[in-house]
Each structure stands twice: as structure tokens, then as C-alpha cells.
Protein backbone atom coordinates (compact mmCIF):
# COMPACT_ATOMS: atom_id res chain seq x y z
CA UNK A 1 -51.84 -38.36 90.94
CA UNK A 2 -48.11 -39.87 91.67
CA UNK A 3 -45.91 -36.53 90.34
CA UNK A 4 -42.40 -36.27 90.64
CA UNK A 5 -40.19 -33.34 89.95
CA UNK A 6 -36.40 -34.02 89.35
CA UNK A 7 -34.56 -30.96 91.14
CA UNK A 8 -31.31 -29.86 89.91
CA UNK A 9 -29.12 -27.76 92.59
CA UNK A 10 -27.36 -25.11 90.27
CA UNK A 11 -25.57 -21.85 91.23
CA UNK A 12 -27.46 -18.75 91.64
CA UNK A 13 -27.18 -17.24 88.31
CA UNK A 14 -25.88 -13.95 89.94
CA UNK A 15 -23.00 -16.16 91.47
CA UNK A 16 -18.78 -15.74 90.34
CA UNK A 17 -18.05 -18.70 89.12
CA UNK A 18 -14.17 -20.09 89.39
CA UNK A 19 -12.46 -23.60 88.87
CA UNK A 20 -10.17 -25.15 90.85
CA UNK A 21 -6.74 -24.96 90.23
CA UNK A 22 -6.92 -28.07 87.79
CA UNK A 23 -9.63 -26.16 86.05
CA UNK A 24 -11.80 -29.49 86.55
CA UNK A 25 -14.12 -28.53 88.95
CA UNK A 26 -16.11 -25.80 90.05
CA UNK A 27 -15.18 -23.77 93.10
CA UNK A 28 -17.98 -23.67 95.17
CA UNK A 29 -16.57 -21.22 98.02
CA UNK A 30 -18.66 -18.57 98.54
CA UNK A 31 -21.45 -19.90 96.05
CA UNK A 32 -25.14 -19.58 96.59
CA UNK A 33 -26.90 -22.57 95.53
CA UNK A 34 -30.47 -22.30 94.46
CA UNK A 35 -33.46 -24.35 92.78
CA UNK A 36 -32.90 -24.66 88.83
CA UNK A 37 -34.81 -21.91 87.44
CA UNK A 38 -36.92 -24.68 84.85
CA UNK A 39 -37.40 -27.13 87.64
CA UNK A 40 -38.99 -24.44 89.48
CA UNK A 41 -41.51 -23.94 86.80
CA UNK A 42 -42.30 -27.82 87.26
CA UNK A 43 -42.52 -28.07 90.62
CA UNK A 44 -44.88 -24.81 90.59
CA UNK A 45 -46.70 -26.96 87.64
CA UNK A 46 -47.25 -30.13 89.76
CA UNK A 47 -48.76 -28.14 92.90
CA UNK A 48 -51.11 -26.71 90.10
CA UNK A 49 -52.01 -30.46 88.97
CA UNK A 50 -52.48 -31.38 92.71
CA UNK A 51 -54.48 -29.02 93.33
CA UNK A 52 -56.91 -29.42 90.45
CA UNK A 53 -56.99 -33.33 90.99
CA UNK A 54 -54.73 -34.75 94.34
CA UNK A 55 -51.94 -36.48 94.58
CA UNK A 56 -48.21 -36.43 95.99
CA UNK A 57 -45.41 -34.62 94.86
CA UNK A 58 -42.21 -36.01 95.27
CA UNK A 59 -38.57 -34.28 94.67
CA UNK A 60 -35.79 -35.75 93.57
CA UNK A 61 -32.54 -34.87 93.12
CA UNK A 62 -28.73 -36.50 92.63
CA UNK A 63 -26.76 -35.13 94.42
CA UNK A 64 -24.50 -34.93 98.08
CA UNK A 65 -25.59 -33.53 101.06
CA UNK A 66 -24.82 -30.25 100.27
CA UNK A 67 -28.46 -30.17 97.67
CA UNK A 68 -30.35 -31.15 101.22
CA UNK A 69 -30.82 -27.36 101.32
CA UNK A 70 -32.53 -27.12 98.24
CA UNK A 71 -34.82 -30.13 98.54
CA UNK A 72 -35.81 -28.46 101.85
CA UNK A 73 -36.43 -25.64 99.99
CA UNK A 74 -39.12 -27.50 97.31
CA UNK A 75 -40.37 -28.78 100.22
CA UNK A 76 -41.37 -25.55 101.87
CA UNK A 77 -42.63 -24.35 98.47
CA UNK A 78 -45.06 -27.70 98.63
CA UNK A 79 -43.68 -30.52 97.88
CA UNK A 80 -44.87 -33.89 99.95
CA UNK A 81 -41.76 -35.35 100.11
CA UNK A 82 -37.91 -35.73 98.98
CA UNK A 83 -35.44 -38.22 98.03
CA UNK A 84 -31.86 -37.58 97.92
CA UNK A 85 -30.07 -40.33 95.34
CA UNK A 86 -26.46 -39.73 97.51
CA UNK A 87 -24.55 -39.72 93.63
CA UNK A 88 -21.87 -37.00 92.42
CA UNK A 89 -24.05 -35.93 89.52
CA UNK A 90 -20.81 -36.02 86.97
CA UNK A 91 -22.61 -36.30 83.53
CA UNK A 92 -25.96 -36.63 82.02
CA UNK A 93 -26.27 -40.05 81.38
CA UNK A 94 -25.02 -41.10 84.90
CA UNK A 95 -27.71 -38.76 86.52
CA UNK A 96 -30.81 -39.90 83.93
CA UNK A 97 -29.73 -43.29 84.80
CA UNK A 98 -29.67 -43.22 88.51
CA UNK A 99 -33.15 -41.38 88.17
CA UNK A 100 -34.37 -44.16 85.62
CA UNK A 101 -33.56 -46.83 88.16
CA UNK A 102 -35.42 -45.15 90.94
CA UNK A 103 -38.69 -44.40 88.87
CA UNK A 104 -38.21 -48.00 86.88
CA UNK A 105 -38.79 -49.62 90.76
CA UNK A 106 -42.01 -46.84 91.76
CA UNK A 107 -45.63 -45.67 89.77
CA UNK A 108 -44.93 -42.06 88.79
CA UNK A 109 -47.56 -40.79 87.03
CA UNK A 110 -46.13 -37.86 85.62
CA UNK A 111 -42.09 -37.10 85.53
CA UNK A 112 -41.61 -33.72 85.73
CA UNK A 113 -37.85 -31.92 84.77
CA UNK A 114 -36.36 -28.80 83.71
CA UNK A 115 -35.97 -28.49 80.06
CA UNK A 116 -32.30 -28.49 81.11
CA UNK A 117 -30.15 -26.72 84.17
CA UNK A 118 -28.52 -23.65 83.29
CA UNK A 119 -25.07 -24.97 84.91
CA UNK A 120 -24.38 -26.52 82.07
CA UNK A 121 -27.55 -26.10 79.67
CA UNK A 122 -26.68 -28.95 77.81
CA UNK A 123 -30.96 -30.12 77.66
CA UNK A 124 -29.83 -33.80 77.91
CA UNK A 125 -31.50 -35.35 81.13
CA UNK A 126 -34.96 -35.20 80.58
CA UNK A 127 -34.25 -36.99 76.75
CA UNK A 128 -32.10 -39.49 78.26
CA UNK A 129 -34.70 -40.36 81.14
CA UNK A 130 -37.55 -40.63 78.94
CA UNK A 131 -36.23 -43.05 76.12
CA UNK A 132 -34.05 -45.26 79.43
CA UNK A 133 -38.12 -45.17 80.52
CA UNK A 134 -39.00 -45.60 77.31
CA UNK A 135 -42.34 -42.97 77.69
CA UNK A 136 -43.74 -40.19 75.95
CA UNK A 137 -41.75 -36.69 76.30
CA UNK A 138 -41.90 -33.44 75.58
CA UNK A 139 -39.18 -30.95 75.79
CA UNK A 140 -39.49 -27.15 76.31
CA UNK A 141 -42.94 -27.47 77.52
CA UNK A 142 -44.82 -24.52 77.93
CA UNK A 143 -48.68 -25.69 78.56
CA UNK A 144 -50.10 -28.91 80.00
CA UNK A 145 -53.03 -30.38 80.71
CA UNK A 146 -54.38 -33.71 82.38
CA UNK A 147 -57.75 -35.28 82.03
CA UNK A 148 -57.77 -38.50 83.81
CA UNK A 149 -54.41 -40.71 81.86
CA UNK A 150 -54.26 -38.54 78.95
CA UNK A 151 -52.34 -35.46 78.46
CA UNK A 152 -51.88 -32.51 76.48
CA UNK A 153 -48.69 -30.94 75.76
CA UNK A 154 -47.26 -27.98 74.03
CA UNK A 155 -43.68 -27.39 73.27
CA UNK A 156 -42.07 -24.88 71.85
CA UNK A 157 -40.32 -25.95 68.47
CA UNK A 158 -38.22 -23.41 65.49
CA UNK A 159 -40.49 -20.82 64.53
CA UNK A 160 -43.53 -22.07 66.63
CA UNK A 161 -45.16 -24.66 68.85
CA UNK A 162 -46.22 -28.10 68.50
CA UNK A 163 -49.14 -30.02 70.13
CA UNK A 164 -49.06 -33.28 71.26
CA UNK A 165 -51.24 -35.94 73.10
CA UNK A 166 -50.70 -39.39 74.51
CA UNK A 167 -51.02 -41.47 77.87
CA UNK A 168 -49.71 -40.91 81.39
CA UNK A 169 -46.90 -41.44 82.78
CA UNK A 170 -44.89 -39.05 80.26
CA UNK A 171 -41.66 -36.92 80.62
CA UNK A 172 -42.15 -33.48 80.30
CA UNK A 173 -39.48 -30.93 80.22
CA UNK A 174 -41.11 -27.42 81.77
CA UNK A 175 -39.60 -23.83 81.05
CA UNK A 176 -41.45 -20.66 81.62
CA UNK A 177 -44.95 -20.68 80.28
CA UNK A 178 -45.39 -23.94 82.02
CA UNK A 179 -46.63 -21.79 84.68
CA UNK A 180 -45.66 -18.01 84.51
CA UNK A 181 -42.71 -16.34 86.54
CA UNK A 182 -45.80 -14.39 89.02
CA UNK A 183 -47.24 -17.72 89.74
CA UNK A 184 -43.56 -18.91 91.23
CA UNK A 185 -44.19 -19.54 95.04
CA UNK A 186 -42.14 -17.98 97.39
CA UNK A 187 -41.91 -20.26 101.00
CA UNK A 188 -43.29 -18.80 103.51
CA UNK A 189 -42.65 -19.40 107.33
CA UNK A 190 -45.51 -22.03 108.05
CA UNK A 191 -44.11 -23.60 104.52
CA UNK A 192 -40.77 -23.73 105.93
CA UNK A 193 -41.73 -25.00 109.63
CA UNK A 194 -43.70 -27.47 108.08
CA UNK A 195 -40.95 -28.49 105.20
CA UNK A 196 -38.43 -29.50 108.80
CA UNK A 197 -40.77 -32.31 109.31
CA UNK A 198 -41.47 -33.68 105.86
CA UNK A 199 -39.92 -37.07 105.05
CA UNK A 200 -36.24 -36.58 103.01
CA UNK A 201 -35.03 -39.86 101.82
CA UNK A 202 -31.13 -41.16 101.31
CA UNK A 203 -30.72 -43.71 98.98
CA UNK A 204 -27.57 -45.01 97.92
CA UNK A 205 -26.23 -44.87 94.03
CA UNK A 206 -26.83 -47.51 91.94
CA UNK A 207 -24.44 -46.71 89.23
CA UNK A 208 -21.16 -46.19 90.40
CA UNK A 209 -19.14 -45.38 86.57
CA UNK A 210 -19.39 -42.52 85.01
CA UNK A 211 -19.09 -42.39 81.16
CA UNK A 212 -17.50 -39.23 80.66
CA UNK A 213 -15.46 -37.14 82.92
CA UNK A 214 -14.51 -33.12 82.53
CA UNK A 215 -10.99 -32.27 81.46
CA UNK A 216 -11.28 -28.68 81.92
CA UNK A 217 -13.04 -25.84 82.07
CA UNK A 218 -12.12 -22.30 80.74
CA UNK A 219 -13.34 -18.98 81.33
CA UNK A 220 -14.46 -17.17 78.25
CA UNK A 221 -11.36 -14.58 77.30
CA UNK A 222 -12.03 -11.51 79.08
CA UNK A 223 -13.48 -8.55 76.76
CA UNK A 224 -11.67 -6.14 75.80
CA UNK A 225 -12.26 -1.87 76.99
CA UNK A 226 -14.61 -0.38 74.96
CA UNK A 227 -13.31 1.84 72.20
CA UNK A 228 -15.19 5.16 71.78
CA UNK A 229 -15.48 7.13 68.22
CA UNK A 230 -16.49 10.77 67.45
CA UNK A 231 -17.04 10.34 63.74
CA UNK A 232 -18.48 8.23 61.13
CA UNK A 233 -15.31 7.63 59.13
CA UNK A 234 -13.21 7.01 62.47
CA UNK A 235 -15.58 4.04 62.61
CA UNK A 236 -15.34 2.78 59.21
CA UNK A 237 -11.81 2.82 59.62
CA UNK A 238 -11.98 0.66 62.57
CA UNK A 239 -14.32 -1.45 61.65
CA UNK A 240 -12.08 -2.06 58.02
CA UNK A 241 -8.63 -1.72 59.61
CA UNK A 242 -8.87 -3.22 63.18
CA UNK A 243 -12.29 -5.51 63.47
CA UNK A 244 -11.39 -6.82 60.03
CA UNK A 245 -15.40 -6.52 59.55
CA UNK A 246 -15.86 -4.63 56.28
């Protein structure tokens, strides 16, 4: 099997985040940079699928050469190889597009994403990808099987799940149950010897305007101290008077 995994390079989710001072950008001083969490699950997903029936895993990921970290990273975990799409990833459909253009031109059997990256959790480049590709998808994916070019695929829906079947290639859009948080692998130091020598491609962007742009960004107000009561009707009167919530 052909599998690619579309890597998103996110901020640790432990990480301060600040803007610049036009509140436009993010400051990335003093940011750790990891895998996104629901890509993980994918990639961990397509060594399970290569393992059961061979193949190549590729990584890809839009992004500058500060990402080349994290690719190496997938790499070490098990990936074959990784391409690097040398784009400023500035909105969804710019990203889905330059990712559409470089699958549309190679035979991926199986697209593999994050349901969405918790940057901005906005669950839009996985969609996008699949209907630019025009192919099958399923979002929120939590269980997947292969048997030769058809597929199996449970997502999670309101209030349940929901089966589907179809052909390969497909979109799928992983998140924990995919594979399970203890089956995550963790590189270890032949993984990341070996991941120095593994092929990382360049290639240049193919789509050079982006359709929307950020105007700001604004930190959430911050909360106010916590307010401590001894009695019930102290707290009734608070909640009436002050909260407005009564």
C-alpha cells in the first residue's frame, strides 16, 4: 500500500501562547513545536496498515523549514519518507490545495489526516482535500479496516457512530480510537539514527494566493479571582445580585 499522512506542526499544547504586537501572528519565541496530536493517531494507524499488508508511508506537511523537525520526528517514529511543500500554511483552503496538487500528480492509496489541528481546530483540511480529490472521506475516524481496495470506516457522529464502506484511495480523518493513546510510538535511538538518513523532500508551492488572511487574534479576557462563600443565602445573593443568574 501507497499511505500518506498529512502532518500538521502545532504548538505543544502545554505551550504560552502570545501574538505579535499586531496581534496577527503567533509569537513563536520560546515555543515547543510538536506532531498534531490527531495526525499522530494516523501516522501510528498507517504503520499498523503496513505492517499487516506493506507498503510506504509518506509524510507530508506545508510548511517552512522550521516543521523539518517534526517530519524528522514521523520519520523516526516510522515513516519511509517526507516531503516538505516549502508554503506558509495561512488558511485551510490554501494548505488542502497545495496538498491536492501534490497527491492529484502521485497514487496514494490511502490519505491519511488529523480530524483537524488543535492550533486552530477549525476540522476544515481533511473536507477540503477530499471533495478538491473528489474521494470518499470520513471525518473523526475512530476504526479502520482494509481488505485489498475496500475499506471500512467508523466515525463518530451526534449521539453515536456511523459505518461506512467504499473503495481505496479515501480521506480519512483519524482521532483517538483510530489507534489508542498506549499504542502511540515513542522514537527510539535506532529510529532516530535511522530517520537522519531517510529521504526529506522540498518542493516548491504551487499556489502562491491565499484566500483569507488573519486580522487579529485576541486572548480570551482573563478570569476573574475566585469569590469564596460561607453560606447558602450569601450565594443566592450572588448568584441573583452580581452573576445576574437567578
Amino acid at each position: 500500500m501507497n499511505l500518506l499522512v498529512c502532518i500538521s506542526h502545532v504548538p505543544d499544547t502545554t505551550a504560552k501562547i502570545n501574538f505579535d504586537a499586531a496581534g496577527t501572528a503567533l509569537d513563536a519565541t520560546g515555543v515547543q513545536f510538536v506532531i498534531n496530536p490527531y495526525d499522530e493517531f494516523s501516522l501510528t494507524k498507517a504503520l499498523h496498515l503496513k505492517e499487516a499488508h506493506g507498503g510506504t508511508i509518506t509524510v507530508l506537511n506545508v510548511g517552512g523549514p522550521e516543521t523539518e523537525p517534526t517530519l524528522r520526528k514521523a520519520l523516526a517514529i516510522g515513516a519511509d519518507q517526507a516531503i516538505r511543500i516549502n508554503a506558509t500554511p495561512t488558511d485551510a483552503i490554501t494548505v488542502a490545495k497545495e496538498l491536492k496538487n501534490h497527491i492529484a500528480a502521485n497514487a496514494y492509496d490511502l490519505i491519511l489526516c488529523g480530524q483537524e489541528s488543535i492550533d486552530y481546530n477549525g476540522q476544515q483540511v481533511p473536507a477540503m482535500l477530499a471533495a478538491l480529490l473528489n474521494l470518499p472521506f470520513v471525518n473523526a475516524c475512530v476504526d479502520l479496516t482494509i481488505d485489498g481496495s475496500a475499506a471500512t470506516a467508523t466515525g463518530e457522529i451526534d449521539g453515536g457512530h456511523s459505518t461506512y464502506a467504499g473503495a481505496l484511495p479515501m480521506v480519512i480523518g483519524g482521532k483517538k480510537g483510530l489507534v489508542e493513546e498506549k499504542d502511540l510510538r515513542i522514537p527510539n535511538m535506532r529510529g532516530i539514527m535511522t530517520a537522519r538518513s531517510k529521504p526529506l523532500q522540498v518542493l516548491e508551492a504551487t499556489e502562491n494566493d491565499a484566500a483569507t488572511r488573519a486580522a487579529k487574534f485576541v486572548k480570551p479576557a482573563a478570569k476573574s479571582a475566585v469569590k469564596l462563600v460561607d453560606s447558602v443565602d450569601e450565594l443566592v445573593h450572588l448568584l441573583h445580585n452580581e452573576a445576574k443568574a437567578i
